[in-house]
N, C-alpha and C. Protein backbone atom coordinates (compact mmCIF):
# COMPACT_ATOMS: atom_id res chain seq x y z
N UNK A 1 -37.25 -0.83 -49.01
CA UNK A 1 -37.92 -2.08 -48.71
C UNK A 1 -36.92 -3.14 -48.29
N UNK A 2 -35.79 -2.99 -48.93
CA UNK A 2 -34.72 -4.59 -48.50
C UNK A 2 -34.16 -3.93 -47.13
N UNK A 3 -33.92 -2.46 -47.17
CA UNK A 3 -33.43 -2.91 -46.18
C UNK A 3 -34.44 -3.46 -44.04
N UNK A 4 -35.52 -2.77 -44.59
CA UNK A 4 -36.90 -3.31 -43.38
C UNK A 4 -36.33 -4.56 -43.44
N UNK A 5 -36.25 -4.90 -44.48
CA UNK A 5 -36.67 -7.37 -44.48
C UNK A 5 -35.30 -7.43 -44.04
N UNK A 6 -34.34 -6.66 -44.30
CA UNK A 6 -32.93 -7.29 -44.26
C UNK A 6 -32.97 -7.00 -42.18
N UNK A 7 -32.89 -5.82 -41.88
CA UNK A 7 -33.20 -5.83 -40.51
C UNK A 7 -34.14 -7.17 -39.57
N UNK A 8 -35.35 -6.84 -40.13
CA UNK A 8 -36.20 -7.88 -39.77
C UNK A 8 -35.85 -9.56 -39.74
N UNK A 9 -35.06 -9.84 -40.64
CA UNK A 9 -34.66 -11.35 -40.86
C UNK A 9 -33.45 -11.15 -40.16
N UNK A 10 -32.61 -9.86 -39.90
CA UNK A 10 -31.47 -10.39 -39.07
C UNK A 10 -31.91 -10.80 -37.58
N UNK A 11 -33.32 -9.74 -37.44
CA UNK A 11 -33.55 -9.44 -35.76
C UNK A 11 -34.55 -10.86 -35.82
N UNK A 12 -34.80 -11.59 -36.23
CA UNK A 12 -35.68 -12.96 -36.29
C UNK A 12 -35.05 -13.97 -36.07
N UNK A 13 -33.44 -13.75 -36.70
CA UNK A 13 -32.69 -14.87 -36.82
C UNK A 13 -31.74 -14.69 -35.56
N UNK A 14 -31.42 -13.64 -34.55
CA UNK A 14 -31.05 -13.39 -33.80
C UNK A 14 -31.66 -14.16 -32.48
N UNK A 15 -32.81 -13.84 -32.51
CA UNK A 15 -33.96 -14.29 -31.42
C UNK A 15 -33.73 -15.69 -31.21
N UNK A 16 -34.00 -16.40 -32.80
CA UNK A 16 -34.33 -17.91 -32.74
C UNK A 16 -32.71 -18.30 -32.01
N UNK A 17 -31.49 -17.96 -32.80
CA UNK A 17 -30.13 -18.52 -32.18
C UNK A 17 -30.87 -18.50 -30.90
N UNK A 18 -30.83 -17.46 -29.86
CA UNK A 18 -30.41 -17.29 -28.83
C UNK A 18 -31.28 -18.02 -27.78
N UNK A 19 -32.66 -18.13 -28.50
CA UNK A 19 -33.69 -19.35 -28.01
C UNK A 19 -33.29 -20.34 -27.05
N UNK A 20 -32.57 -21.21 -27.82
CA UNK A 20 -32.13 -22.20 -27.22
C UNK A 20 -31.32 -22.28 -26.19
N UNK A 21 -30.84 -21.32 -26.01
CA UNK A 21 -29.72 -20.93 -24.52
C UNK A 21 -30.46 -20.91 -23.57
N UNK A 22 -32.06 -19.93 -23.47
CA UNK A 22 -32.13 -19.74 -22.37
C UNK A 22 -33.39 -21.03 -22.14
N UNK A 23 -33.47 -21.72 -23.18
CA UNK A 23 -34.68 -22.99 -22.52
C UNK A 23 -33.32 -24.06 -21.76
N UNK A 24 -32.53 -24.26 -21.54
CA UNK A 24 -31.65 -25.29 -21.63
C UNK A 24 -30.90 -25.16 -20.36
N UNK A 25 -31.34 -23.95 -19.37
CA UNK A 25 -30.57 -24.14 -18.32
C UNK A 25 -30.48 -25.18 -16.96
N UNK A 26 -29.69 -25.53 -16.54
CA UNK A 26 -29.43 -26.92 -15.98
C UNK A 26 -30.12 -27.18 -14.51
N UNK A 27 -30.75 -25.94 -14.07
CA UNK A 27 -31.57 -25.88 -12.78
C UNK A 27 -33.19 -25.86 -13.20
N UNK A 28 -33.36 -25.75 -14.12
CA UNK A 28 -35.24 -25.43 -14.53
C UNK A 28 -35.84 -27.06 -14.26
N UNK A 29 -36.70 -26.55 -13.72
CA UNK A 29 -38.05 -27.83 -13.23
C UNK A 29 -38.58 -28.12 -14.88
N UNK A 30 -39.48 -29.17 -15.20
CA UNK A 30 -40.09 -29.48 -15.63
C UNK A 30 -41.61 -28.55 -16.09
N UNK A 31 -41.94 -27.48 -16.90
CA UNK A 31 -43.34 -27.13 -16.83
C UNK A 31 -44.02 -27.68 -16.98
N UNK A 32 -45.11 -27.67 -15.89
CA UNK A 32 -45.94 -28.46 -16.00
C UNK A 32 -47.38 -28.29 -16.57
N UNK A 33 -47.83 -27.20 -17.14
CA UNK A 33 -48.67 -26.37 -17.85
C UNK A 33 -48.64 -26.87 -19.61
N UNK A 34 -47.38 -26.73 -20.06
CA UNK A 34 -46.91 -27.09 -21.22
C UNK A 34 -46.92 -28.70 -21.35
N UNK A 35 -46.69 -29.38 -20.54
CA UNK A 35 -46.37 -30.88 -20.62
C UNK A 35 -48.36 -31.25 -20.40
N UNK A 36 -49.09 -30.48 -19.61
CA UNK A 36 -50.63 -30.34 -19.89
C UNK A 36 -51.13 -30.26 -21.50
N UNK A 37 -50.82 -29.01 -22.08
CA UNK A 37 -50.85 -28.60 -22.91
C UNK A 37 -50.83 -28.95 -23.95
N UNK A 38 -49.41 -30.56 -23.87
CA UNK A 38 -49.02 -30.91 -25.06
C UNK A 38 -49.95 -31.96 -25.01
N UNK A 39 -50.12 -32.91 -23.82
CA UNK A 39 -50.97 -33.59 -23.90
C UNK A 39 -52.81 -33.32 -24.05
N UNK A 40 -52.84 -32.46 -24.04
CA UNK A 40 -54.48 -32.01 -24.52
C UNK A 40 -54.68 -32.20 -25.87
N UNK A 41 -53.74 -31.55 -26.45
CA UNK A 41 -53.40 -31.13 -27.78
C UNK A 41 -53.76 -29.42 -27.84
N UNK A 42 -53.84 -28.60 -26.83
CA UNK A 42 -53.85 -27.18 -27.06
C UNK A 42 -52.70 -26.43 -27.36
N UNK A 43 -51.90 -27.40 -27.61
CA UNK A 43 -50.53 -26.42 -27.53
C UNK A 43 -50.45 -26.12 -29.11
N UNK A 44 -50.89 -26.67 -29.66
CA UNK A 44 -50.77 -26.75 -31.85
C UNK A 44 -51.89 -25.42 -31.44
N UNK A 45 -52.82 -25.36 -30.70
CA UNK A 45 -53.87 -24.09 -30.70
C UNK A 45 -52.83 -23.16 -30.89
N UNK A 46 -52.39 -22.72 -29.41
CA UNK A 46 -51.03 -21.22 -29.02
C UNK A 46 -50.37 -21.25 -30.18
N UNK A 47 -49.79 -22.81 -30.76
CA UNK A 47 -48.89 -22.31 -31.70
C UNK A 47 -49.52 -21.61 -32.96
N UNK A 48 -50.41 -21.89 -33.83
CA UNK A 48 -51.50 -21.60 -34.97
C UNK A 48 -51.72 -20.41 -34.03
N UNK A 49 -51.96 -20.12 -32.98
CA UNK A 49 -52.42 -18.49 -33.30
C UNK A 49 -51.03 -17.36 -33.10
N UNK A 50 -50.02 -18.13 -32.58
CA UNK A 50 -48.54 -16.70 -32.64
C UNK A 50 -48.60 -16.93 -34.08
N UNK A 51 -48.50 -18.24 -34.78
CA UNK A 51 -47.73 -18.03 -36.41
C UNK A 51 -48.90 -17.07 -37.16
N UNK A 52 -49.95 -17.27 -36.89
CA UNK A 52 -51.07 -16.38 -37.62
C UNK A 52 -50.78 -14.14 -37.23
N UNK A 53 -50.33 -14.80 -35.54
CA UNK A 53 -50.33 -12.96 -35.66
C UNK A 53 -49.14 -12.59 -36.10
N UNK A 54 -47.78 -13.62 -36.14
CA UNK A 54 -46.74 -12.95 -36.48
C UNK A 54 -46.52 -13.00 -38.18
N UNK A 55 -47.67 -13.80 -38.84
CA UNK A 55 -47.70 -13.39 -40.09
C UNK A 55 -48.46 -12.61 -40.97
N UNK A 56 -49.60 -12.24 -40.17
CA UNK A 56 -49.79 -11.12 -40.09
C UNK A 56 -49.10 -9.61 -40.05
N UNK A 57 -48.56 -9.58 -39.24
CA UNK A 57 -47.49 -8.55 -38.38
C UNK A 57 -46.26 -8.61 -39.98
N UNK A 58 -45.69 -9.54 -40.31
CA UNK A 58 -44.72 -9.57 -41.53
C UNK A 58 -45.60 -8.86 -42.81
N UNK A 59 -46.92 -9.36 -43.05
CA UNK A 59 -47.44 -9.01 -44.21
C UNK A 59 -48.24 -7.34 -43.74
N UNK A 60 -48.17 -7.17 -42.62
CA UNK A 60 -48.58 -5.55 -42.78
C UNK A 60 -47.38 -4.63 -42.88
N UNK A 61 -46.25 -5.24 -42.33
CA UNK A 61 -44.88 -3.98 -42.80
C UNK A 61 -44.22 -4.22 -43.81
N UNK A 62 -44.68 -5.39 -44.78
CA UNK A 62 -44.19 -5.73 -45.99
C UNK A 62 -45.19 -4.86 -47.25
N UNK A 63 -46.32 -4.64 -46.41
CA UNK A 63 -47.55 -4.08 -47.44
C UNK A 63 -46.99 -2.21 -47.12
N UNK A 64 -46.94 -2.05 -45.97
CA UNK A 64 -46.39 0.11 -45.75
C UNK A 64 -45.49 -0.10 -46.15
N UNK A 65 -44.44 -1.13 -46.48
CA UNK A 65 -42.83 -0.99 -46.97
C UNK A 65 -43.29 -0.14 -48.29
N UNK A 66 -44.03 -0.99 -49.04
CA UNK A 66 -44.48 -1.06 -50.57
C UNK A 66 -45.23 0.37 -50.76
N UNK A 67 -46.04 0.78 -49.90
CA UNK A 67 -46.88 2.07 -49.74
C UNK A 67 -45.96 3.08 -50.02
N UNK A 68 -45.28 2.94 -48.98
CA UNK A 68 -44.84 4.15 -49.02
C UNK A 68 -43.47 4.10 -49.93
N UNK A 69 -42.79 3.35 -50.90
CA UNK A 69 -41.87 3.36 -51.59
C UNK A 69 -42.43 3.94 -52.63
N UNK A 70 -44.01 3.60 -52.74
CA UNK A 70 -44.75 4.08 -54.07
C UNK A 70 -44.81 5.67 -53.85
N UNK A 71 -45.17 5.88 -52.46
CA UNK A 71 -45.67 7.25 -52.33
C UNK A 71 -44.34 8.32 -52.68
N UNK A 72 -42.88 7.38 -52.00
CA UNK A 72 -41.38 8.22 -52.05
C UNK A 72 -40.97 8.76 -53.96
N UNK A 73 -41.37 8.02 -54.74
CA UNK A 73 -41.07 7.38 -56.41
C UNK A 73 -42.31 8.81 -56.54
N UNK A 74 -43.24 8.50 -56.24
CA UNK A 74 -44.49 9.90 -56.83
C UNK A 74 -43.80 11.32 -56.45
N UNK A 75 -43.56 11.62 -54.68
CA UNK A 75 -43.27 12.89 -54.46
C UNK A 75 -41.65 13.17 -54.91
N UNK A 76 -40.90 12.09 -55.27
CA UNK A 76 -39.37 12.40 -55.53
C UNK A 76 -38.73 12.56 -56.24
């Protein structure tokens, strides 16, 4: 089980660093979809539904981590 979370939080924390590099490059226009978006207020929507599937997505391989450690402890 630690080591799934330990992978998972390295490969999470990897992503976020590297985030910021590629929004920040010195030729990109303005989006103009997102700057829509923010002003609607739909953009808190997109966001509330990635944090919902990606916590989702954490609590289903945190729940087979647990499954099957139980199932390894029974047959081992």
């Amino acid at each position: 089980m630690h080591k799934i979370i330990k992978v998972f939080v390295f490969s999470l924390a990897a992503m976020l660093l590297c985030m910021p590099v590629f929004c920040q490059s010195p030729n990109s226009s303005p989006v103009e979809m997102a700057d829509g978006m923010r002003q609607s207020g739909k953009i808190y929507v997109v966001i509330a539904v990635i944090l919902t599937i990606l916590a989702g997505l954490i609590f289903y391989i945190i729940r087979l981590d647990r499954k099957i450690s139980r199932m390894e402890k029974e047959n081992g």
